[in-house]
C-alpha atoms as a PDB file:
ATOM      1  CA  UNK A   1     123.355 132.009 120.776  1.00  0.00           C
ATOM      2  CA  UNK A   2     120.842 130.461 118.474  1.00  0.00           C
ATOM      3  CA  UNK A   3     119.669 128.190 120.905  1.00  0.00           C
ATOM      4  CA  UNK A   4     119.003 130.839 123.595  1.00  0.00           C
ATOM      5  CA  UNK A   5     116.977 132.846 121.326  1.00  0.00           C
ATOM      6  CA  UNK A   6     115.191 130.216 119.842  1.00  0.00           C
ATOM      7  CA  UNK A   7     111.423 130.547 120.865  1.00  0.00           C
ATOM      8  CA  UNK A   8     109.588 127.421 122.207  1.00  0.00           C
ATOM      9  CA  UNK A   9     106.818 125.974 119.984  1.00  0.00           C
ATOM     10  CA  UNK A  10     103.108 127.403 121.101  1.00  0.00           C
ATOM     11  CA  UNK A  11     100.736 124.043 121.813  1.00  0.00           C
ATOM     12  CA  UNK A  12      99.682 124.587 118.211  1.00  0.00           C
ATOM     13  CA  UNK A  13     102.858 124.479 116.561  1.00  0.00           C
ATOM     14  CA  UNK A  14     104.054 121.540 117.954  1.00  0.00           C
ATOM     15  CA  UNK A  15     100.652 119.537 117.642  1.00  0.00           C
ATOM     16  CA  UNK A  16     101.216 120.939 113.755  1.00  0.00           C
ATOM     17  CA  UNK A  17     104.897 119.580 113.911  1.00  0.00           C
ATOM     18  CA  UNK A  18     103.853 116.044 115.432  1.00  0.00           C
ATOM     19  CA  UNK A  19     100.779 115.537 112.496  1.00  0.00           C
ATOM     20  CA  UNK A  20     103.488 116.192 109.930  1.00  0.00           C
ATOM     21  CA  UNK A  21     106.132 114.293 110.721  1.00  0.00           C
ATOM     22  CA  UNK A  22     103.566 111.022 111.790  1.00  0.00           C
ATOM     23  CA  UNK A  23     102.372 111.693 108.133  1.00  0.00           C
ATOM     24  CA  UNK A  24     105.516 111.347 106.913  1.00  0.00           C
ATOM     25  CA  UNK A  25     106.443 108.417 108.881  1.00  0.00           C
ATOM     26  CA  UNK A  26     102.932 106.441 107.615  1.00  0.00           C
ATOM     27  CA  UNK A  27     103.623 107.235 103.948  1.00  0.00           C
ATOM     28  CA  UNK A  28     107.514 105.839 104.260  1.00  0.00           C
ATOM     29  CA  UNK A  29     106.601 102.247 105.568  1.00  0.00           C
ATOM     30  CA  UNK A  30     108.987  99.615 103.960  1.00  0.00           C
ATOM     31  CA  UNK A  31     110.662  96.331 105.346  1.00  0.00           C
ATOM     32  CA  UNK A  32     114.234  97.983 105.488  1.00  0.00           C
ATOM     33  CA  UNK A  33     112.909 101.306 106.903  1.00  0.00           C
ATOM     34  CA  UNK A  34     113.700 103.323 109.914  1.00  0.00           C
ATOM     35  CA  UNK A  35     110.001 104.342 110.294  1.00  0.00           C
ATOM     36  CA  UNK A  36     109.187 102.213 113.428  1.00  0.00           C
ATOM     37  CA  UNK A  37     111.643 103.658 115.355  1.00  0.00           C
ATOM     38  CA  UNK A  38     110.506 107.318 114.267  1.00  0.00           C
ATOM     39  CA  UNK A  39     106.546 105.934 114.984  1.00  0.00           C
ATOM     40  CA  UNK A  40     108.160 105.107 118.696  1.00  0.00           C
ATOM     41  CA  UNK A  41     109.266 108.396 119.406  1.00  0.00           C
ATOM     42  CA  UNK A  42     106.732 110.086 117.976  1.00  0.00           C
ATOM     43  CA  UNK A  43     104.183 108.300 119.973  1.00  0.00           C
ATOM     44  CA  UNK A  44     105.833 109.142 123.220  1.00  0.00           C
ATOM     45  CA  UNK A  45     106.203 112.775 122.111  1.00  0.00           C
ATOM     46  CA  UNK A  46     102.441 113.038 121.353  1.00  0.00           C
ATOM     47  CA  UNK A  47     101.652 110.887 124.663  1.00  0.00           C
ATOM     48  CA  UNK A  48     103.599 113.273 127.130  1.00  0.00           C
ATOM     49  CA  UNK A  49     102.487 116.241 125.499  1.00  0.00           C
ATOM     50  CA  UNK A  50      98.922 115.408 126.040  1.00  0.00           C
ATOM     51  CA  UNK A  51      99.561 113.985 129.407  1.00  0.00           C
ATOM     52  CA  UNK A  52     101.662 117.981 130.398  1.00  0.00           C
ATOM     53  CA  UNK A  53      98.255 119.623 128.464  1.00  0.00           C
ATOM     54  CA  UNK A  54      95.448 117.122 128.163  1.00  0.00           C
ATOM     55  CA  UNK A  55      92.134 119.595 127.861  1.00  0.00           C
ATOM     56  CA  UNK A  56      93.967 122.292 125.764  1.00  0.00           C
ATOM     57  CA  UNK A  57      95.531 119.319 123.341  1.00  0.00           C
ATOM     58  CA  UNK A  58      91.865 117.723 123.284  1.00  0.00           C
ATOM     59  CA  UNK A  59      90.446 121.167 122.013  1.00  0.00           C
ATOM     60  CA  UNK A  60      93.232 121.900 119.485  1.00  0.00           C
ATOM     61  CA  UNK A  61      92.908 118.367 117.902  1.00  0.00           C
ATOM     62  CA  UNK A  62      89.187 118.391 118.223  1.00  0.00           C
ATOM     63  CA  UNK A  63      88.998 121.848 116.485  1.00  0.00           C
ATOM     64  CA  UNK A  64      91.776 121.466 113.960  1.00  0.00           C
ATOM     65  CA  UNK A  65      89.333 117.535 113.250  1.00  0.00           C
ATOM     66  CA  UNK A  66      86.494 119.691 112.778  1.00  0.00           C
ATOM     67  CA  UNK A  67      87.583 123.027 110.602  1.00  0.00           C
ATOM     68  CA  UNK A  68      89.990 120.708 108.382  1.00  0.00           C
ATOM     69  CA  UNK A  69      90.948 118.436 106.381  1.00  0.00           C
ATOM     70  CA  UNK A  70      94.617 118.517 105.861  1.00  0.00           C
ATOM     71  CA  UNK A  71      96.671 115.436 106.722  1.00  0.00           C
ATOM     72  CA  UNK A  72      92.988 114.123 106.978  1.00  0.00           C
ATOM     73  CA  UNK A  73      93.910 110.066 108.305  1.00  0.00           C
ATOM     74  CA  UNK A  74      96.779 111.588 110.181  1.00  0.00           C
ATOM     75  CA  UNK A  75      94.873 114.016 111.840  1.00  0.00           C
ATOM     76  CA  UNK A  76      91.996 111.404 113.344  1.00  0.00           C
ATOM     77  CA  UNK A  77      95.066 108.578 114.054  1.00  0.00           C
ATOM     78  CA  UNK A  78      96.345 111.542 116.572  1.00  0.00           C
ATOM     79  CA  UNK A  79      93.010 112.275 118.135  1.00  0.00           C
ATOM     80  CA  UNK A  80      92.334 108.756 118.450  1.00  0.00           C
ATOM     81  CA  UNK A  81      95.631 108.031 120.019  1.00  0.00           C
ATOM     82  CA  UNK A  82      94.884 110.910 122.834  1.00  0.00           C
ATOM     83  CA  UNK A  83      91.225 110.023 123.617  1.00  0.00           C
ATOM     84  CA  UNK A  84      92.417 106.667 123.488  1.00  0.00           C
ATOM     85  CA  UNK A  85      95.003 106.554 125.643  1.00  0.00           C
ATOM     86  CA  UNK A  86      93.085 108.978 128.430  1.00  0.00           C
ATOM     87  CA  UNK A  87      90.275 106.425 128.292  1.00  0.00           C
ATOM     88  CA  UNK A  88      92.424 103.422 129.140  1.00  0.00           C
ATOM     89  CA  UNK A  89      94.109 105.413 132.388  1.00  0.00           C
ATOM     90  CA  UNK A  90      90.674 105.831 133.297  1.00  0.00           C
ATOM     91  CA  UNK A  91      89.949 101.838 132.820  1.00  0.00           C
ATOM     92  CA  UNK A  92      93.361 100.933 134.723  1.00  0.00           C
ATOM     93  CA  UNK A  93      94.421  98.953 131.863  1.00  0.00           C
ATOM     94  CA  UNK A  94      98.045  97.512 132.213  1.00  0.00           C
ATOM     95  CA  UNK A  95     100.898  99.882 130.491  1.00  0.00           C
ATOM     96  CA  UNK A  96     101.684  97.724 128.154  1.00  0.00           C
ATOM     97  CA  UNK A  97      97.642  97.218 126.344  1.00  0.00           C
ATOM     98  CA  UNK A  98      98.093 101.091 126.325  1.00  0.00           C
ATOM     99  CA  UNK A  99     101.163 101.141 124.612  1.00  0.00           C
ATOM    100  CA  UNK A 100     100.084  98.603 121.686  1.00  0.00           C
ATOM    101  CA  UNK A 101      96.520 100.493 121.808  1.00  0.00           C
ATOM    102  CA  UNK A 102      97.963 103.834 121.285  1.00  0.00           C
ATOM    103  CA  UNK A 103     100.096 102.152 118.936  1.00  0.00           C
ATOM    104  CA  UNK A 104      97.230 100.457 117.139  1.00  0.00           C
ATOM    105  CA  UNK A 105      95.250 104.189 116.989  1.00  0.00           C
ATOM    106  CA  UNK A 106      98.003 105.376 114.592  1.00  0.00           C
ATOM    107  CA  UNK A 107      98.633 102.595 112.451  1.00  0.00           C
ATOM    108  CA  UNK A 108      95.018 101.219 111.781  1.00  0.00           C
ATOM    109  CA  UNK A 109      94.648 103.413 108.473  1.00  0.00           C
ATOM    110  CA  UNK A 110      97.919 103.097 107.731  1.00  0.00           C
ATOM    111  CA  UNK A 111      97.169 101.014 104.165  1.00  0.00           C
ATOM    112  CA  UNK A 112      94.285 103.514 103.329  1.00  0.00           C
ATOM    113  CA  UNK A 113      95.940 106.840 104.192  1.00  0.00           C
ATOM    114  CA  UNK A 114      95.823 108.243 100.161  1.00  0.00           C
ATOM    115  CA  UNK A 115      92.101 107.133  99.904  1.00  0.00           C
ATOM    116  CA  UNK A 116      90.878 108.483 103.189  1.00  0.00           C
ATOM    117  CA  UNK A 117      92.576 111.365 102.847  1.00  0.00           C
ATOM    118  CA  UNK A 118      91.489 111.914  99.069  1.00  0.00           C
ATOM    119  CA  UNK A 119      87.857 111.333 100.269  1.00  0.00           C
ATOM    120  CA  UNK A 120      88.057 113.800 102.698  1.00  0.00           C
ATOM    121  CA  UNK A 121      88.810 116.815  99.831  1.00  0.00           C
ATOM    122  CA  UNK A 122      86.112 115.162  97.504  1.00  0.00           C
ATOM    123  CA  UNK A 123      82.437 115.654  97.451  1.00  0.00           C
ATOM    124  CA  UNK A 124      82.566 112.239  95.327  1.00  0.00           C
ATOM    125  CA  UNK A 125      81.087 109.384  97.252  1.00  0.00           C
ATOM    126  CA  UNK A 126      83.458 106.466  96.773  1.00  0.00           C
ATOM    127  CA  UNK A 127      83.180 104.119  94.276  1.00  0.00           C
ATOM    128  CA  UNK A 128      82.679 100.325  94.593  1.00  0.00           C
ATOM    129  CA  UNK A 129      86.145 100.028  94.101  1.00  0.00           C
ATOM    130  CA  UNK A 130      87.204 102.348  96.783  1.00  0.00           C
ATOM    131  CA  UNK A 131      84.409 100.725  98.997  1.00  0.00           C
ATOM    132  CA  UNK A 132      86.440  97.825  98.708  1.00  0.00           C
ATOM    133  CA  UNK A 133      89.810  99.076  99.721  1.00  0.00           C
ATOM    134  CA  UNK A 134      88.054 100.688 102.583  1.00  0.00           C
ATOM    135  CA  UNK A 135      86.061  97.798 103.793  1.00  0.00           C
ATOM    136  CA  UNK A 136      89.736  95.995 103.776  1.00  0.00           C
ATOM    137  CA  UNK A 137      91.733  97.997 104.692  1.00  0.00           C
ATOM    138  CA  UNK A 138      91.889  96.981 108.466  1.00  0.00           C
ATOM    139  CA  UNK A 139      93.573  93.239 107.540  1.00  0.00           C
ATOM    140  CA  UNK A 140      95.638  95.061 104.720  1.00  0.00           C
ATOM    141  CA  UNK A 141      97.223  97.887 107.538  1.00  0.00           C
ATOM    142  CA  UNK A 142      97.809  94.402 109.897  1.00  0.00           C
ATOM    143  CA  UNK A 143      98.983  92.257 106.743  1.00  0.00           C
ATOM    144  CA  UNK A 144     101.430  95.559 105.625  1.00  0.00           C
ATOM    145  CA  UNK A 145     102.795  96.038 109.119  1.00  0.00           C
ATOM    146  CA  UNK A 146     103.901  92.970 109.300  1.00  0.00           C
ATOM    147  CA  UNK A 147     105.634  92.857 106.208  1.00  0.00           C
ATOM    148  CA  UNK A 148     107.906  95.716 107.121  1.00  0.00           C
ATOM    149  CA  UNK A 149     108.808  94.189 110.435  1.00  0.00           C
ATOM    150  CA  UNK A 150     106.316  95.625 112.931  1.00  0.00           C
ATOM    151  CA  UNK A 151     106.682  93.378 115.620  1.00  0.00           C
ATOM    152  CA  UNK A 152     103.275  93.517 118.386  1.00  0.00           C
ATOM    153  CA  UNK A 153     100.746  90.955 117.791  1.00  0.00           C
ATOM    154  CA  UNK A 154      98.284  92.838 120.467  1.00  0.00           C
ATOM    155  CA  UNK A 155      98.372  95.894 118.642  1.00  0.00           C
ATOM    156  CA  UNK A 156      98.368  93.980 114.813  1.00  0.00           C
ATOM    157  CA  UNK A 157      94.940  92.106 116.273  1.00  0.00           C
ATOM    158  CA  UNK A 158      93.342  95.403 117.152  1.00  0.00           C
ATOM    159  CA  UNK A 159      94.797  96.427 113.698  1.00  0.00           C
ATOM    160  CA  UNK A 160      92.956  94.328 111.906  1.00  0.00           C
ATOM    161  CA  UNK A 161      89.939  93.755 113.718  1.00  0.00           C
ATOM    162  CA  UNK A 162      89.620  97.318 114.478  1.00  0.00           C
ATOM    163  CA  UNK A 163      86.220  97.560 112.511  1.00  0.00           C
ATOM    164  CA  UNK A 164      84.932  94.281 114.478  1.00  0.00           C
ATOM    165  CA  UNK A 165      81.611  94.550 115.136  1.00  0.00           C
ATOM    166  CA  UNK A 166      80.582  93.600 118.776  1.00  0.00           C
ATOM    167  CA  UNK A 167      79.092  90.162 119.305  1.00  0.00           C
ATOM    168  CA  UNK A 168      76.967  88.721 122.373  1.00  0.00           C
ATOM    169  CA  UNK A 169      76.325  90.951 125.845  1.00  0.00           C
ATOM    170  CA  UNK A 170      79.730  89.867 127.090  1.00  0.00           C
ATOM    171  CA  UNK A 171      80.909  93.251 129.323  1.00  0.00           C
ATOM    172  CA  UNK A 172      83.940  94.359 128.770  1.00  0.00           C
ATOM    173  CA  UNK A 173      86.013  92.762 131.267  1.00  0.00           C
ATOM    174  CA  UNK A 174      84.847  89.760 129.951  1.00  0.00           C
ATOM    175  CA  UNK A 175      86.533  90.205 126.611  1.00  0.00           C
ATOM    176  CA  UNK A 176      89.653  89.223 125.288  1.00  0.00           C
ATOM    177  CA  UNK A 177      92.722  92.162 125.486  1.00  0.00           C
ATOM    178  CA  UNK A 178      92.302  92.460 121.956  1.00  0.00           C
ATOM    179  CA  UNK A 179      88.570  92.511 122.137  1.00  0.00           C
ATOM    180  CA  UNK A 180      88.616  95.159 124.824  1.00  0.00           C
ATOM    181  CA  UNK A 181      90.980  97.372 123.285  1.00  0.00           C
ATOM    182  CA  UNK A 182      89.172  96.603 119.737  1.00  0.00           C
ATOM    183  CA  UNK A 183      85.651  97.806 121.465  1.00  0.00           C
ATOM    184  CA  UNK A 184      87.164 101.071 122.976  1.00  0.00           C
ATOM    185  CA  UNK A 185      89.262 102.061 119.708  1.00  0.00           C
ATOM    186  CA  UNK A 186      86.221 101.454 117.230  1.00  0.00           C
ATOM    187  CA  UNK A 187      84.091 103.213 119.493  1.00  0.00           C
ATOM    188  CA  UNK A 188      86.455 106.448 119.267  1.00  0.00           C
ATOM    189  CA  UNK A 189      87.651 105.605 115.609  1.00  0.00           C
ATOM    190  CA  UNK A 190      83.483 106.366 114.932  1.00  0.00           C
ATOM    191  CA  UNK A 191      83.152 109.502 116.870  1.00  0.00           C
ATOM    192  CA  UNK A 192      86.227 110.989 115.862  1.00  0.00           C
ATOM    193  CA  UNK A 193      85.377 110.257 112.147  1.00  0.00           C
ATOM    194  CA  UNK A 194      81.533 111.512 112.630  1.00  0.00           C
ATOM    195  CA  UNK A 195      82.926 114.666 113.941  1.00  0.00           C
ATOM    196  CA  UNK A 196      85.487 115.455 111.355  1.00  0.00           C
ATOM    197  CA  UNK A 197      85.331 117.776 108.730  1.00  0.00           C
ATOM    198  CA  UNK A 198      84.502 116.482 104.689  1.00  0.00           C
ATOM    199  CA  UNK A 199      84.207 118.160 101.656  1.00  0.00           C
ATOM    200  CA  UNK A 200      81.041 116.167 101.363  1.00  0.00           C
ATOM    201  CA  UNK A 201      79.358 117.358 104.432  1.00  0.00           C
ATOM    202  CA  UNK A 202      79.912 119.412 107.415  1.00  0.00           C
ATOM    203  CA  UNK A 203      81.140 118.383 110.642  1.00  0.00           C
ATOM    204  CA  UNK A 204      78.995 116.060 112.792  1.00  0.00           C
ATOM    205  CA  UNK A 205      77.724 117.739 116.368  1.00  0.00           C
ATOM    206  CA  UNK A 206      79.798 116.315 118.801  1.00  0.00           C
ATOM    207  CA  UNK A 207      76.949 114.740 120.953  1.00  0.00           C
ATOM    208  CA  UNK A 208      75.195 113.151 118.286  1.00  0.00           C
ATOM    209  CA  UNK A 209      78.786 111.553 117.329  1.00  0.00           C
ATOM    210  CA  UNK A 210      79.334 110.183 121.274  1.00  0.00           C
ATOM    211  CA  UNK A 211      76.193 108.634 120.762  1.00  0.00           C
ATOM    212  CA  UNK A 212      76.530 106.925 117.971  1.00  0.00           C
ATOM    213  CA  UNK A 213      80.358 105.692 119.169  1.00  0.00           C
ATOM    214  CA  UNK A 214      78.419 104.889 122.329  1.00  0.00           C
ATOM    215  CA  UNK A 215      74.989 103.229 121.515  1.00  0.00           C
ATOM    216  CA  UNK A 216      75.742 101.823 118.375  1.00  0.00           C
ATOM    217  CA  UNK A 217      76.947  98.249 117.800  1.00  0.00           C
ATOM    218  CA  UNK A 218      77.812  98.336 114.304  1.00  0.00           C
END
């Protein structure tokens, strides 16, 4: 009886659900864990519901990005998994760069989460300290995942080299994997952050932020 009754989730709701159990999942990483197979599901959850409602799940996650700041690193991992993930259909990459990019666009914080997340609620810039953390955080997420037994050494290059600036006029095709997938993921790591909400400053215009992502090289 329950189950007939029960009402389905609205788009919202079950965006809402997905950020709150991948937050979970990123704050309970530990060698003798269960979170990678919870990360797994949750990644094909997210991926087929943007696939079923791609523009309506790219305007709920670029709104909620813009008008909050809750779950702040979890928030930008999702949107950076979806625009992601729709950018590499659109390059014909192979299923399986997808899978460790998508992968890669949820985890690449993962070491940083408190601090990004405490920066977003604080009008505080960070201190040298916290510059620190932040500037290494992408070989600390890598260095972490692989200490509780993440094993995908595509997706734990991108990981760490996800702040890689680009070097040379090599296109992309003439990259590496990881380099290509590290160019397209930093590329959307900066617009999504330029366009998210802060304590310290309003969200960015979404055209300035593409480009930025775009144009810039740094």
């Amino acid at each position: 009886r329950e189950a007939a009754t029960a009402r389905p989730l609205t788009l919202p709701e079950e965006w809402a659900e997905i950020l709150s159990r991948l937050d979970a999942v990123l704050r309970d990483l530990r060698p003798d864990g269960d979170w990678r197979a919870r990360l797994l599901a949750l990644h094909l959850r997210a991926r087929q519901l943007a696939e079923k409602r791609t523009d309506a799940s790219l305007y709920h996650l670029l709104y909620e990005a813009a008008h909050s700041t809750q779950k702040h690193s979890s928030q930008l991992a999702l949107l950076c998994l979806v625009i992601c993930e729709q950018a590499a259909a659109l390059l014909k990459w192979r299923p399986d760069w997808i899978d460790s990019l998508g992968r890669a666009a949820l985890l690449m914080n993962v070491s940083a989460l408190r601090l990004l997340d405490q920066l977003a609620i604080t009008e505080r810039p960070p201190t040298p300290e916290m510059r620190a953390t932040l500037d290494a955080h992408p070989a600390r997420s890598a260095q972490l995942l692989q200490e509780c037994g993440f094993v995908d050494p595509l997706c734990l290059e991108v990981v760490a080299r996800h702040h890689d600036a680009d070097k040379g006029d090599a296109t992309l095709d003439q990259l590496s994997p990881a380099l290509q997938l590290v160019r397209l993921l930093r590329r959307v790591d900066n617009f999504v952050s330029l366009i998210s909400l802060r304590a310290s400053r309003p969200a960015g215009s979404a055209a300035h932020a593409a480009r930025e992502a775009c144009l810039s090289t740094s």
